[in-house]
C-alpha atoms as a PDB file:
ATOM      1  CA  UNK A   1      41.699 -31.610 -21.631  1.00  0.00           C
ATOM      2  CA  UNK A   2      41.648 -29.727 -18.289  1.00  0.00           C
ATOM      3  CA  UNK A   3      40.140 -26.569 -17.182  1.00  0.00           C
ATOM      4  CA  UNK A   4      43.308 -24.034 -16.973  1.00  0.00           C
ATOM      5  CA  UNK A   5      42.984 -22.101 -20.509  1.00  0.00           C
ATOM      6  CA  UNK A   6      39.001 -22.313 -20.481  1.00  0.00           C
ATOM      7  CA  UNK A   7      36.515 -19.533 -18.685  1.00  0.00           C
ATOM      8  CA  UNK A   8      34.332 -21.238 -16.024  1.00  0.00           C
ATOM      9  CA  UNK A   9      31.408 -21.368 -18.435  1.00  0.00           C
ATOM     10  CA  UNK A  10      32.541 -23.302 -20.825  1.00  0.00           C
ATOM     11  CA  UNK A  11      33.388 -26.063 -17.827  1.00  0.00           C
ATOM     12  CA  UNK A  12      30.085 -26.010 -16.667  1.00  0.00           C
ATOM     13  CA  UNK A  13      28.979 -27.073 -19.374  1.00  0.00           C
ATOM     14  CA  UNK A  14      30.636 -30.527 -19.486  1.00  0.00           C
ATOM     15  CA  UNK A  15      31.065 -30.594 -15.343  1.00  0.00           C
ATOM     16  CA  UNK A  16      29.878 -29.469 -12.335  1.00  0.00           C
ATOM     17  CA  UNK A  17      27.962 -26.140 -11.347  1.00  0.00           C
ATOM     18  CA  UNK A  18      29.900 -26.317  -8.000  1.00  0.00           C
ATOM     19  CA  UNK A  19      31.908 -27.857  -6.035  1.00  0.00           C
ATOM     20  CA  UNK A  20      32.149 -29.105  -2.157  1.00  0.00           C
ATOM     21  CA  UNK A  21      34.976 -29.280  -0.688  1.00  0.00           C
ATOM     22  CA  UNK A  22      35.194 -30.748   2.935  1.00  0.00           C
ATOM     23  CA  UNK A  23      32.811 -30.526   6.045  1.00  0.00           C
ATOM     24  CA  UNK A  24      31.287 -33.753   6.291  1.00  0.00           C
ATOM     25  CA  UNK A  25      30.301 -36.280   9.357  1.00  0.00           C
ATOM     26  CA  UNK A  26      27.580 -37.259  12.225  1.00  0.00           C
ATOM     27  CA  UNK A  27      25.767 -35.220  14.294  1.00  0.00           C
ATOM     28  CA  UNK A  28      24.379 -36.555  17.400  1.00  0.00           C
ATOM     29  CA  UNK A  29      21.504 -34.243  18.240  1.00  0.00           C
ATOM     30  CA  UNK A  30      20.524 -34.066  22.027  1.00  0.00           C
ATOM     31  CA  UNK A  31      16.956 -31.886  22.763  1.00  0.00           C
ATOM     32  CA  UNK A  32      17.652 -30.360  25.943  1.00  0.00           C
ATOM     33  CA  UNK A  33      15.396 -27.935  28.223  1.00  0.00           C
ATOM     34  CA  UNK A  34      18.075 -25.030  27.990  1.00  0.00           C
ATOM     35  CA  UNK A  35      21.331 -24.618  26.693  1.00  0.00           C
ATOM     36  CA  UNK A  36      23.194 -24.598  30.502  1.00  0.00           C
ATOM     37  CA  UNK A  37      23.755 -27.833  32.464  1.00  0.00           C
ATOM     38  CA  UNK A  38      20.846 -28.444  35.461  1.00  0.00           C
ATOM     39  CA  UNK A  39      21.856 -29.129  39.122  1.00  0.00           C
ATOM     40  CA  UNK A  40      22.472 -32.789  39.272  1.00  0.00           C
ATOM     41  CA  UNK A  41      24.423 -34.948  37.062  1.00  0.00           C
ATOM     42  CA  UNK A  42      21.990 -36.460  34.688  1.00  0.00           C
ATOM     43  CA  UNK A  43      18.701 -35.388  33.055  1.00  0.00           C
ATOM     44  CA  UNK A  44      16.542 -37.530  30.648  1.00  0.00           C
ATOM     45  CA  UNK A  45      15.967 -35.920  27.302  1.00  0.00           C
ATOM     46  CA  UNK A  46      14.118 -37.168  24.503  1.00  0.00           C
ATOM     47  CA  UNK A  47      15.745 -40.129  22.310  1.00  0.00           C
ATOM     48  CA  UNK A  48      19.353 -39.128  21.030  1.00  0.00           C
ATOM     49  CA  UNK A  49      19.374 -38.873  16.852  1.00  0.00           C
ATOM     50  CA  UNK A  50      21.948 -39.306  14.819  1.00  0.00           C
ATOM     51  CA  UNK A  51      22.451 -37.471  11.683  1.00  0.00           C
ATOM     52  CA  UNK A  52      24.841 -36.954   8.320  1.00  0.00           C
ATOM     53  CA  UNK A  53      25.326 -33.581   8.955  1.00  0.00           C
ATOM     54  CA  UNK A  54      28.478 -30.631   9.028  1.00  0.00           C
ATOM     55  CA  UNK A  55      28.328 -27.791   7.053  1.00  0.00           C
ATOM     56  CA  UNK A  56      29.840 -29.270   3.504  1.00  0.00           C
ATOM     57  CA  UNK A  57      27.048 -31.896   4.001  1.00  0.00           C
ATOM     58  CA  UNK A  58      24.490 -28.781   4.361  1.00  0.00           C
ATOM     59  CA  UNK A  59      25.598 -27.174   1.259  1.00  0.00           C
ATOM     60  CA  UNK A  60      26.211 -30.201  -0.986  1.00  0.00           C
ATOM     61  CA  UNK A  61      22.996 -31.501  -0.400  1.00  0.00           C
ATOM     62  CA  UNK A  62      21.454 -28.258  -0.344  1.00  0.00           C
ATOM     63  CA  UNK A  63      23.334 -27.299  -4.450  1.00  0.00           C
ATOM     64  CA  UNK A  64      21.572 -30.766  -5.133  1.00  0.00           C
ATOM     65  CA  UNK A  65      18.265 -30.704  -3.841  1.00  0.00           C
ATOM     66  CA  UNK A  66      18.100 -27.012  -6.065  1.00  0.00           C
ATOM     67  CA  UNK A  67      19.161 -28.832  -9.293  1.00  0.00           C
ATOM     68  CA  UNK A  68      22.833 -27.882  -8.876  1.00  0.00           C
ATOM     69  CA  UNK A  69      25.000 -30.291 -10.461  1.00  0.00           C
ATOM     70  CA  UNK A  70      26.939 -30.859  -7.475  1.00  0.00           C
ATOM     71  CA  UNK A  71      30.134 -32.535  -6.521  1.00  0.00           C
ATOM     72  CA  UNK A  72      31.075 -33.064  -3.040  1.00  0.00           C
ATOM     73  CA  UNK A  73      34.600 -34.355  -1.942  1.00  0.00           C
ATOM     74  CA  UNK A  74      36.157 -35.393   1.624  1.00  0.00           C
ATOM     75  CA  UNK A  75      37.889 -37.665   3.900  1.00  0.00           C
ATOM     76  CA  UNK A  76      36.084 -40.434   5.353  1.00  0.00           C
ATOM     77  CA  UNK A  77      36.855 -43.133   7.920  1.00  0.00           C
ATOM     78  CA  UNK A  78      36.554 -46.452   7.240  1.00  0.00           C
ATOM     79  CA  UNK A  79      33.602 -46.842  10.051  1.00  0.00           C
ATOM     80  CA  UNK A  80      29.965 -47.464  10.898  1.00  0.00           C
ATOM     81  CA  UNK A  81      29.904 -43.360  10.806  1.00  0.00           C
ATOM     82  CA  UNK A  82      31.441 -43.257   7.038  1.00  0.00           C
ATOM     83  CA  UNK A  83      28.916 -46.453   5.928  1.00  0.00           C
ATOM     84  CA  UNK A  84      26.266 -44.283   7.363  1.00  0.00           C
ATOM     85  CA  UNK A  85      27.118 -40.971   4.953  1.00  0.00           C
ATOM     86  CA  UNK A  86      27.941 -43.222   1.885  1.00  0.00           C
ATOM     87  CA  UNK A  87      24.316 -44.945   2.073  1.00  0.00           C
ATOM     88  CA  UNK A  88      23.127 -41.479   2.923  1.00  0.00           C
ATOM     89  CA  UNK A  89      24.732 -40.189  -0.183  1.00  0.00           C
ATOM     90  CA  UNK A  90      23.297 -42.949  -2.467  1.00  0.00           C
ATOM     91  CA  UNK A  91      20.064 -42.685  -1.432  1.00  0.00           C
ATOM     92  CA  UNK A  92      19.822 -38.656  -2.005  1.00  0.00           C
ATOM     93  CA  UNK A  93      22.056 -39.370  -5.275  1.00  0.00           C
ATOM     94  CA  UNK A  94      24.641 -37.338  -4.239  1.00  0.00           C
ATOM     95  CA  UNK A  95      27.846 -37.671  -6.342  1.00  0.00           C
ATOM     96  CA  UNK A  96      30.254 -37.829  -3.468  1.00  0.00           C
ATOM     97  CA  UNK A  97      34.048 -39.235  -3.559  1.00  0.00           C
ATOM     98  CA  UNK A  98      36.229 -39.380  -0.654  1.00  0.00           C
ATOM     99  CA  UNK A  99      39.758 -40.410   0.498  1.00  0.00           C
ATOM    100  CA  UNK A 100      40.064 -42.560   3.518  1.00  0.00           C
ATOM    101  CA  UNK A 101      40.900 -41.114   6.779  1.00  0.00           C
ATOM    102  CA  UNK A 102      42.980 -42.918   9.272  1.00  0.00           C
ATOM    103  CA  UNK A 103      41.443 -40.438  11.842  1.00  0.00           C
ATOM    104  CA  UNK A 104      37.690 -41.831  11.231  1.00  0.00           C
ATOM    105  CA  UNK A 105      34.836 -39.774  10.550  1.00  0.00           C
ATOM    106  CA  UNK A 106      34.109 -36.562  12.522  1.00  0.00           C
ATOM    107  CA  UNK A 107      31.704 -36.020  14.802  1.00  0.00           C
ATOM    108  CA  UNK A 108      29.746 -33.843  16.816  1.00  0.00           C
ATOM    109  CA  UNK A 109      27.497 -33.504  19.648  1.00  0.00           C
ATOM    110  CA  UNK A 110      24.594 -30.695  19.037  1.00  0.00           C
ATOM    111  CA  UNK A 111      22.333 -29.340  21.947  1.00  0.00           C
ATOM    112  CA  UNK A 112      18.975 -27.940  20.671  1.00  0.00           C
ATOM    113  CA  UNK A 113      16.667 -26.089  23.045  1.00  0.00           C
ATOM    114  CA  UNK A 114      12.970 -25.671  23.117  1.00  0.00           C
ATOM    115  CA  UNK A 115      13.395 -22.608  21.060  1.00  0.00           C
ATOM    116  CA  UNK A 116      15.393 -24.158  17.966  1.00  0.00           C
ATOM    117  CA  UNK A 117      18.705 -22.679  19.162  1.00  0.00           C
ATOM    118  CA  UNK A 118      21.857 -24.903  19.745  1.00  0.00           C
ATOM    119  CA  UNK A 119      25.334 -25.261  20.431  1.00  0.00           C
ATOM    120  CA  UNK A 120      27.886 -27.972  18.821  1.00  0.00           C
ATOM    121  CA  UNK A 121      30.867 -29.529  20.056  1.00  0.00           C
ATOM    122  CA  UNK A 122      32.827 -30.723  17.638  1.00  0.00           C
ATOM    123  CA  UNK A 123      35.584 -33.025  17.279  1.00  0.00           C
ATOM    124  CA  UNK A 124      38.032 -32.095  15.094  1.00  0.00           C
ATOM    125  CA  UNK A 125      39.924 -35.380  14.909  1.00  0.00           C
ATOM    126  CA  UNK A 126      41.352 -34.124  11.752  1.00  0.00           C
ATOM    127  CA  UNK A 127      45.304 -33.804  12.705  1.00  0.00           C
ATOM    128  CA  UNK A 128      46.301 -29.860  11.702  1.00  0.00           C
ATOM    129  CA  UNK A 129      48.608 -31.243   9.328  1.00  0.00           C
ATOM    130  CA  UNK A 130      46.394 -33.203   6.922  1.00  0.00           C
ATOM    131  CA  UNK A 131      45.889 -32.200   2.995  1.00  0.00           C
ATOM    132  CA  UNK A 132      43.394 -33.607   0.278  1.00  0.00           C
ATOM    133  CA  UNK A 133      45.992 -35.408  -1.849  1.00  0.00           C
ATOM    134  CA  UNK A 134      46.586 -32.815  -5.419  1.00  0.00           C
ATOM    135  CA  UNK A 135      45.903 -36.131  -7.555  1.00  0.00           C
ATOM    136  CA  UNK A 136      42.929 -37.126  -6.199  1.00  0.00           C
ATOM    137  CA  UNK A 137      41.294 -33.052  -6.246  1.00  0.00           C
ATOM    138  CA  UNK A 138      42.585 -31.763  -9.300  1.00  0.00           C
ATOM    139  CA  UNK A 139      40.411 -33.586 -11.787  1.00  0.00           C
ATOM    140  CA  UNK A 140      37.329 -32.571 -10.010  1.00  0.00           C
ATOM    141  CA  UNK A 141      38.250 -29.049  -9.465  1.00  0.00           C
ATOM    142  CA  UNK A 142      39.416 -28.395 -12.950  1.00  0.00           C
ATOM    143  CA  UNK A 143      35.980 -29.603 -14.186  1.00  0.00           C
ATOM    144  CA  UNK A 144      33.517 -27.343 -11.907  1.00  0.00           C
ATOM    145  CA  UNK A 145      32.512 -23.579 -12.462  1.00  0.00           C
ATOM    146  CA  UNK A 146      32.363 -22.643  -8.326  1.00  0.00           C
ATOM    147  CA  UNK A 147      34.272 -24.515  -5.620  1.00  0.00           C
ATOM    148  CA  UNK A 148      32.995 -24.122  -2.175  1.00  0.00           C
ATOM    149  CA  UNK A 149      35.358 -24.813   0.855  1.00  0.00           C
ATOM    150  CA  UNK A 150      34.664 -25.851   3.947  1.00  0.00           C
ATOM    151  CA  UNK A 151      36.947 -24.041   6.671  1.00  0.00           C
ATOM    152  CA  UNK A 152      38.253 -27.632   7.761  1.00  0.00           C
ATOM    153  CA  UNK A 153      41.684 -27.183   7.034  1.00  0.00           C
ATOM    154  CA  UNK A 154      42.629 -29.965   4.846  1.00  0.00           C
ATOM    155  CA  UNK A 155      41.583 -28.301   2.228  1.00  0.00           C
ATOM    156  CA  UNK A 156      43.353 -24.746   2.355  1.00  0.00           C
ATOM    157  CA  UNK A 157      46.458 -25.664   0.066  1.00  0.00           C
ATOM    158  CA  UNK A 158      43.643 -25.748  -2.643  1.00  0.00           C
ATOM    159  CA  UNK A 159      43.294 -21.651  -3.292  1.00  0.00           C
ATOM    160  CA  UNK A 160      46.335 -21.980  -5.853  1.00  0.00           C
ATOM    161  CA  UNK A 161      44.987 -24.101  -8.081  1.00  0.00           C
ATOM    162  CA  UNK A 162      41.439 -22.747  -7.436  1.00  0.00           C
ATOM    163  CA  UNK A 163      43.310 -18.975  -8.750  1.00  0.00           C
ATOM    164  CA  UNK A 164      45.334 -20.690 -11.005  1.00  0.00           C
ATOM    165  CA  UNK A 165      42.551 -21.889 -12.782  1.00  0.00           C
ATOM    166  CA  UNK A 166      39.834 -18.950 -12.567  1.00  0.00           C
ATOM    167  CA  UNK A 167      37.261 -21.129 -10.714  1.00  0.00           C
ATOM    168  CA  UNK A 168      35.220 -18.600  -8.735  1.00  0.00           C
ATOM    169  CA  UNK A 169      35.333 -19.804  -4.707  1.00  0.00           C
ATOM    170  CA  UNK A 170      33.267 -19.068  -1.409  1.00  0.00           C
ATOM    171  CA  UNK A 171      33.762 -20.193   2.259  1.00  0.00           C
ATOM    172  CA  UNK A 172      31.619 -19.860   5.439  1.00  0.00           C
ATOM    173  CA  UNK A 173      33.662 -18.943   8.489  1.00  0.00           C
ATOM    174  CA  UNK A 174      30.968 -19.653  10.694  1.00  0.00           C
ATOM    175  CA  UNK A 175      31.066 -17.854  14.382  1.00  0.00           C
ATOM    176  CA  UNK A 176      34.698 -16.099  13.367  1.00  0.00           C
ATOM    177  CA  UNK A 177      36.211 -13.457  15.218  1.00  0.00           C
ATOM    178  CA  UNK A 178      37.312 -11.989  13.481  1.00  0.00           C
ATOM    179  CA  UNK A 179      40.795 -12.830  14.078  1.00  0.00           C
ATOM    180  CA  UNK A 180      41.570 -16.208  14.574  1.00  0.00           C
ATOM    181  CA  UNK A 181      44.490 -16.695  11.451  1.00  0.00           C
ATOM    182  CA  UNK A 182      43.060 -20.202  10.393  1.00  0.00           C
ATOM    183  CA  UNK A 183      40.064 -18.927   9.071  1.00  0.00           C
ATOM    184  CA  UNK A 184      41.683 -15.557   8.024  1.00  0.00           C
ATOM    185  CA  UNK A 185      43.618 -17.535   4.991  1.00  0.00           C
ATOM    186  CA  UNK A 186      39.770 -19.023   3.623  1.00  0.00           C
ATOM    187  CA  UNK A 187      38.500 -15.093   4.029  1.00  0.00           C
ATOM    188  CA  UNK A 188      41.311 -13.500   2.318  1.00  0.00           C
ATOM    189  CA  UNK A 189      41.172 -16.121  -0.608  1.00  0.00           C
ATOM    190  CA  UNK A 190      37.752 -16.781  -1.392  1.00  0.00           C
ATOM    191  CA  UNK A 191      35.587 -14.646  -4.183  1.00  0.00           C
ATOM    192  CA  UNK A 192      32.026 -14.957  -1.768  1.00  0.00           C
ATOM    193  CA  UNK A 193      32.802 -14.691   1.792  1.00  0.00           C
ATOM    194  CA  UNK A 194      29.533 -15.731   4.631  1.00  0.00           C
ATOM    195  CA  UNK A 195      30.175 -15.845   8.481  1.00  0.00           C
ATOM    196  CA  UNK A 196      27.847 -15.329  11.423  1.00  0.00           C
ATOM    197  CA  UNK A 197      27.961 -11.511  13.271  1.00  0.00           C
ATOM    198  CA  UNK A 198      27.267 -14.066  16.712  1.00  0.00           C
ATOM    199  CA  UNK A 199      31.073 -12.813  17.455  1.00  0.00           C
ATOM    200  CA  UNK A 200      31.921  -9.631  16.282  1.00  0.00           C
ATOM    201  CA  UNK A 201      28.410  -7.601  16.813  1.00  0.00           C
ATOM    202  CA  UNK A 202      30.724  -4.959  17.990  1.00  0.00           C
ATOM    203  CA  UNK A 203      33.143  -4.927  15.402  1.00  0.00           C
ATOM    204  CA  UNK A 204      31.322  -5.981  12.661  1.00  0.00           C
ATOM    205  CA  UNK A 205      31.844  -3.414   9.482  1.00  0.00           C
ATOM    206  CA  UNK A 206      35.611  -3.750  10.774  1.00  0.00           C
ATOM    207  CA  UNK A 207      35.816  -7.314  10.110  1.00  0.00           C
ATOM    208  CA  UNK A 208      33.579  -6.975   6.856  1.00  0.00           C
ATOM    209  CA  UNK A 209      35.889  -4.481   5.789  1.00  0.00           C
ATOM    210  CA  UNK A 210      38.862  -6.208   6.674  1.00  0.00           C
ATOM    211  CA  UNK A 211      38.008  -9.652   4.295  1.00  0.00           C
ATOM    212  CA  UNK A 212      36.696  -7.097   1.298  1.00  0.00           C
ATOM    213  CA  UNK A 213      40.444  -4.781   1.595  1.00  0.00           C
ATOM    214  CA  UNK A 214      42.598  -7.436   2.654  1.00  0.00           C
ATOM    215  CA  UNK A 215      41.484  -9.999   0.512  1.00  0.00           C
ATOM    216  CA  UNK A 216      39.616 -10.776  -3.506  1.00  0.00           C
ATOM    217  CA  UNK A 217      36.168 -10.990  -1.972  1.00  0.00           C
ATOM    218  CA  UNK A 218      33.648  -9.481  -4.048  1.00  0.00           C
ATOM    219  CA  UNK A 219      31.246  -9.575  -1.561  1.00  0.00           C
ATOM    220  CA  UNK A 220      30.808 -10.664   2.298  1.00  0.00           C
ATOM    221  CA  UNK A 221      28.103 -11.343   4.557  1.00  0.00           C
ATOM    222  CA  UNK A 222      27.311 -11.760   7.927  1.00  0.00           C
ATOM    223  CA  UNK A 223      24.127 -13.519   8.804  1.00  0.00           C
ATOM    224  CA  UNK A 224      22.422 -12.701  12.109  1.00  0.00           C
ATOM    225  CA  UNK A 225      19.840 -14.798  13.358  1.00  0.00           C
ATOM    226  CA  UNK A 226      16.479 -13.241  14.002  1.00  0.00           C
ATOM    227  CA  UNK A 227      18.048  -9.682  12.947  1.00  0.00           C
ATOM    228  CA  UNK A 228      18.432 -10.435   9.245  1.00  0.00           C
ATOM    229  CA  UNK A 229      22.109 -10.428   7.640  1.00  0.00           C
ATOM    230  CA  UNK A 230      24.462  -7.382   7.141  1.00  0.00           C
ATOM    231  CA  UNK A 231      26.024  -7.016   3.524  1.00  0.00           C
ATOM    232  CA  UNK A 232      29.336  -5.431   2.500  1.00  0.00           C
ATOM    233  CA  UNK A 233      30.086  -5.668  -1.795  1.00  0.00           C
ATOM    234  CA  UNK A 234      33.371  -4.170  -2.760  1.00  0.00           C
ATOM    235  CA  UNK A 235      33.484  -1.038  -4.070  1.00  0.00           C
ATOM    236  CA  UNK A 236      30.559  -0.063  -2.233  1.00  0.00           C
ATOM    237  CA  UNK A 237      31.213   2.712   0.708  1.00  0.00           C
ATOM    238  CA  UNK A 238      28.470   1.326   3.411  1.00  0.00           C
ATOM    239  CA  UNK A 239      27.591  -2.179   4.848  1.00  0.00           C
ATOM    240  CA  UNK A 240      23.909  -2.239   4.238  1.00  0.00           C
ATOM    241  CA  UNK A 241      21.539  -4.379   6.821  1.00  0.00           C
ATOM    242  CA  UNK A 242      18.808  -6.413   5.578  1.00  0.00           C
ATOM    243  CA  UNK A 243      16.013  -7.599   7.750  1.00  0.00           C
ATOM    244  CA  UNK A 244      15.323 -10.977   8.249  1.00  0.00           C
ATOM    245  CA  UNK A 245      11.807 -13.064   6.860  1.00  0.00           C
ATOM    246  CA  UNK A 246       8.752 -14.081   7.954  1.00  0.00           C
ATOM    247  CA  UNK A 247       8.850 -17.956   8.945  1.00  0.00           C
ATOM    248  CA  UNK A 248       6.624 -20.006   7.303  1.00  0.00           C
ATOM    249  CA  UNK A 249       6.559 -22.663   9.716  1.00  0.00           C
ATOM    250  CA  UNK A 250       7.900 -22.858  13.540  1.00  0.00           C
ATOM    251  CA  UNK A 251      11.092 -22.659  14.185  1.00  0.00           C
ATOM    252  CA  UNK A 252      12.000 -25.797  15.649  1.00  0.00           C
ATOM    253  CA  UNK A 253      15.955 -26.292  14.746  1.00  0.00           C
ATOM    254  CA  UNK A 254      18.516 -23.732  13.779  1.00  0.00           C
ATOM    255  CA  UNK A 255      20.505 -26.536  12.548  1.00  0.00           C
ATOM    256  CA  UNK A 256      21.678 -26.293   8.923  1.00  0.00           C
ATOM    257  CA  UNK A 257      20.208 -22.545   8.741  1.00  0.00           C
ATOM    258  CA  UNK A 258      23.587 -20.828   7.737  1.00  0.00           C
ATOM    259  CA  UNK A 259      24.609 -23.640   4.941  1.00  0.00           C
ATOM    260  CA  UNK A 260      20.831 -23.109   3.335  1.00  0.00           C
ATOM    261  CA  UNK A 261      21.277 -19.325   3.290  1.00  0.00           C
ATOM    262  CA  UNK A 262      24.575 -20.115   1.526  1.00  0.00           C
ATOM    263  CA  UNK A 263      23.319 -22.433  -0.547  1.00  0.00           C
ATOM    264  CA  UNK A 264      19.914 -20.110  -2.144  1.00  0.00           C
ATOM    265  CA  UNK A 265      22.050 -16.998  -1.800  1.00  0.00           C
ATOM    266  CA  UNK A 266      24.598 -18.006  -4.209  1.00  0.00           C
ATOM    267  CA  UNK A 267      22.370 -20.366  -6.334  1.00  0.00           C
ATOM    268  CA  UNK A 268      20.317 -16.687  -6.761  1.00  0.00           C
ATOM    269  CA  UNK A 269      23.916 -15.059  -7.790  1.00  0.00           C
ATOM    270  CA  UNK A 270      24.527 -17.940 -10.075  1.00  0.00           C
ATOM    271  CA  UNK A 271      21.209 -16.980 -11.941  1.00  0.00           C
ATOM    272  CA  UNK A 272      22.556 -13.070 -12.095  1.00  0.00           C
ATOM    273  CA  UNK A 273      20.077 -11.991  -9.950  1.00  0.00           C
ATOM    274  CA  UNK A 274      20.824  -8.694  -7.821  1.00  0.00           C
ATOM    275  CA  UNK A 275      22.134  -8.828  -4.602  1.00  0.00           C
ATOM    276  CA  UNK A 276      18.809  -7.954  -2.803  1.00  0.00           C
ATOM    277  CA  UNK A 277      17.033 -10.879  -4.372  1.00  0.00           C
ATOM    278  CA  UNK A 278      20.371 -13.340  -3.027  1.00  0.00           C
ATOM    279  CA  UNK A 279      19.805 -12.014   0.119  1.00  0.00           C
ATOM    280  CA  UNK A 280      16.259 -12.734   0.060  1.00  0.00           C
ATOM    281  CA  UNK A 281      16.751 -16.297  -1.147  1.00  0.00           C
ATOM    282  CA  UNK A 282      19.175 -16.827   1.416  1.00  0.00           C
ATOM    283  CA  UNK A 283      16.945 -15.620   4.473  1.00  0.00           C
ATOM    284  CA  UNK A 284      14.060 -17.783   3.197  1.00  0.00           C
ATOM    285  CA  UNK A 285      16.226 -21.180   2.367  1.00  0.00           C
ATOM    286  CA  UNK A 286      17.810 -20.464   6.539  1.00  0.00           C
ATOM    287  CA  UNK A 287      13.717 -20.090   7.463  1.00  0.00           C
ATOM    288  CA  UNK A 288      12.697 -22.991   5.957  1.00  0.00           C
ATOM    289  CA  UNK A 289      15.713 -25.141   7.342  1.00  0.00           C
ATOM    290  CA  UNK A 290      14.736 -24.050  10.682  1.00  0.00           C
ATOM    291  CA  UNK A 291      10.926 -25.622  10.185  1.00  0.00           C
ATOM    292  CA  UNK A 292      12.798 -28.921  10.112  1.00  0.00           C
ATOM    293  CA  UNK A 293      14.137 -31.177  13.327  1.00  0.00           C
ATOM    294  CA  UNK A 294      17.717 -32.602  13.067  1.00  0.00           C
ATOM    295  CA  UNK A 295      20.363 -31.858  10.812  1.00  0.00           C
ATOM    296  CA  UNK A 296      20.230 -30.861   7.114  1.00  0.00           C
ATOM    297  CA  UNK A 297      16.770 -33.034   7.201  1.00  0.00           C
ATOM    298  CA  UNK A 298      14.855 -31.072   4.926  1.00  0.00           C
ATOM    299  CA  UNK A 299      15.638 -28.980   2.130  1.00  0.00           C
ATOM    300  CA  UNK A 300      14.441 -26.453  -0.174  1.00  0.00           C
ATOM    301  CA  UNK A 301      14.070 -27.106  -3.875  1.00  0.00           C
ATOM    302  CA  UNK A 302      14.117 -24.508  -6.499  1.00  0.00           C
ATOM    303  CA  UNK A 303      10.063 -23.762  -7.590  1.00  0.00           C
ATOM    304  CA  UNK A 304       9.820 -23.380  -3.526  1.00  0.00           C
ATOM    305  CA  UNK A 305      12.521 -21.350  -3.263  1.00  0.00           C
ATOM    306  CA  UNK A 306      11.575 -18.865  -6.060  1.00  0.00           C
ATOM    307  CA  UNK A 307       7.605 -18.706  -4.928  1.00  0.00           C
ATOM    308  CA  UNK A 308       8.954 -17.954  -1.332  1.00  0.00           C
ATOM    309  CA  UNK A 309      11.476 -15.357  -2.473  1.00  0.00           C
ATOM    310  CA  UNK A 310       8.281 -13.899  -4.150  1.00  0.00           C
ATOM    311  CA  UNK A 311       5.989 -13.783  -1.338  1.00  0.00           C
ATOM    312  CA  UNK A 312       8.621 -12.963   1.206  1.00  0.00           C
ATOM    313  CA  UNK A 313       7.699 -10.350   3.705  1.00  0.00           C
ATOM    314  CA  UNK A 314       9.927  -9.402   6.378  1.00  0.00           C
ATOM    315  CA  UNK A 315       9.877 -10.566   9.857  1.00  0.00           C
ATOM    316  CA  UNK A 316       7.459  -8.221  12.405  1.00  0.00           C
ATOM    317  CA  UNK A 317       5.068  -7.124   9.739  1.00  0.00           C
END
C-alpha cells in the first residue's frame, strides 16, 4: 500500500518520523589563526581532520541521536570517502541508502578560527543536471511523515510527489540572498523554511516575507549567530527576534550549529510545542554543537535537550 490516500500520521506509524534527503560527504577541517591568508605561502596548523559531515549528515544524525526514526538518502561515490560515511553510518546505526555517483563523494575544505567561526569551500562535483532516480525515492518518501531536503539540487524534482502526497517538508538555505533562483524553488516549496540572516541583515523581513507570500511556508527563520534568530509565521503581521542562549560550554566550532537548531527546532514542533519553545530548542541544540570540535561530532539527545530548553537563559544575563 503506499502513502497517497493516507494523512501523515497514520504513515508514521508504520515508517519514518522524517526523512533526509541529500547533503552528505567529508569535511576536511583545517584550524587556522584567522580566517584571511598570512604573508608567505605556507603556515603550519594543527593536524588536518577529516570528517562525515554536510548539512543532510548534520540533520540525519541529529533526528537520530533525538530518537527520530530517521531515514537518510543520497548519492555516494564508490570511494575511500563513501567507505568512510557507510562505516560511519553503521556504527551510529543510521538507516542510510544511497545511489552511486559517478561524480564521487563531495567534499569540502572548512577553516575554523580560534574563535569557533569558519568558512567552507565546497565542491559541488554534483553536475547541475543530476536527479535522485523516482524508483529508487518513492518508496521511502511515501512511507515518512516529514521529508527534509537538502538544497543540493538533485533532489528538487521531489516537491511533486512530496505535495502530491501531503508529506509536510522543510529546507535550510543556508547563507541565501535572498535571490539566487536555485534556492528560491526549495523556499517557495517547502512547509518549514531556515536560512542564515549572514546575507541579507539589511533586507531581512523582505526576504522572510518574500518565502512566507510567495511560497506554502508556514513558518521561516533566520538564524543569526550570537544575535539569536528572527521568526516570521504566516499570518502573523511582524517578524519577531528572539535572543540567542547562554552557552554551556566554550564555543570552540560553529560547525554543524545551523543543522542542530534545525534539527531540536522542528523535533520541538513535531511534539506541538509553541513556537517560542522550538525556538528555544533550536538555540540550545546550535549551543551545544558549538561545544564540540569537528563536524557534526557531538550531538544532543532528547532528556538533554528538554532539561536545557528548561534551564535556558538568554545570552548576556
Amino acid at each position: 500500500m503506499t502513502g497517497s490516500g493516507r494523512t501523515a500520521a497514520e504513515r508514521r506509524t508504520d515508517g519514518y518520523d522524517v526523512l533526509v534527503v541529500g547533503g552528505v560527504g567529508v569535511d576536511t577541517v583545517v584550524r587556522v589563526p584567522e580566517l584571511r591568508l598570512p604573508q608567505g605561502d605556507s603556515v603550519f596548523v594543527e593536524p588536518l581532520r577529516d570528517y562525515v559531515g554536510h548539512t543532510g549528515n548534520g540533520v540525519a544524525l541529529g533526528w537520530h541521536t533525538l530518537g527520530l526514526r530517521t531515514k537518510f538518502v543520497d548519492f555516494l561515490g564508490d570511494d575511500p570517502q563513501g567507505r568512510t560515511v557507510l562505516a560511519h553510518y553503521a556504527r551510529h546505526g543510521l538507516d542510510f541508502s544511497h545511489v552511486v555517483s559517478p561524480h564521487g563523494t563531495p567534499r569540502a575544505a572548512n577553516l575554523v578560527d580560534p574563535a569557533g567561526r569558519r568558512f567552507s569551500f565546497y565542491d559541488g562535483r554534483h553536475p547541475a543536471g543530476l536527479r535522485l532516480p523516482r524508483g529508487f525515492y518513492l518508496p521511502f518518501l511515501e512511507r515518512a511523515a516529514h521529508v527534509h531536503l537538502s538544497i543540493v539540487g538533485h533532489n528538487r524534482d521531489m516537491y511533486e510527489d512530496i505535495h502530491r502526497l501531503g508529506v509536510t517538508s522543510s529546507t535550510d538555505l543556508h547563507d541565501w540572498d535572498g535571490r539566487d533562483p536555485h534556492h528560491r524553488t526549495y523556499a517557495l516549496s517547502s512547509d518549514y523554511v531556515f536560512l542564515s540572516a549572514a546575507a541579507i541583515h539589511d533586507r531581512l523581513e523582505a526576504v522572510l516575507r518574500s518565502v512566507v507570500e510567495e511560497g506554502r511556508a508556514r513558518c521561516a527563520v533566520a538564524t543569526d549567530g550570537a544575535d539569536g534568530c528572527h521568526l516570521l509565521v504566516r499570518g502573523e503581521d511582524r517578524v519577531r527576534h528572539f535572543p540567542a542562549v547562554r552557552p554551556e560550554r566554550p564555543v570552540v566550532d560553529t560547525n554543524g550549529a545551523g543543522d542542530a537548531f534545525v534539527t531540536a527546532f522542528l523535533c520541538f514542533l513535531f511534539e506541538g510545542r509553541p513556537l517560542e519553545e522550538c525556538v528555544r530548542a533550536g538555540a540550545v541544540a546550535g549551543a551545544f554543537a558549538c561545544g564540540s570540535a569537528g563536524t557534526h561530532t557531538e550531538f544532543i539527545g532528547l532528556p538533554g535537550l528538554r532539561a536545557a530548553t528548561a534551564r535556558a537563559v538568554p545570552a548576556g544575563r
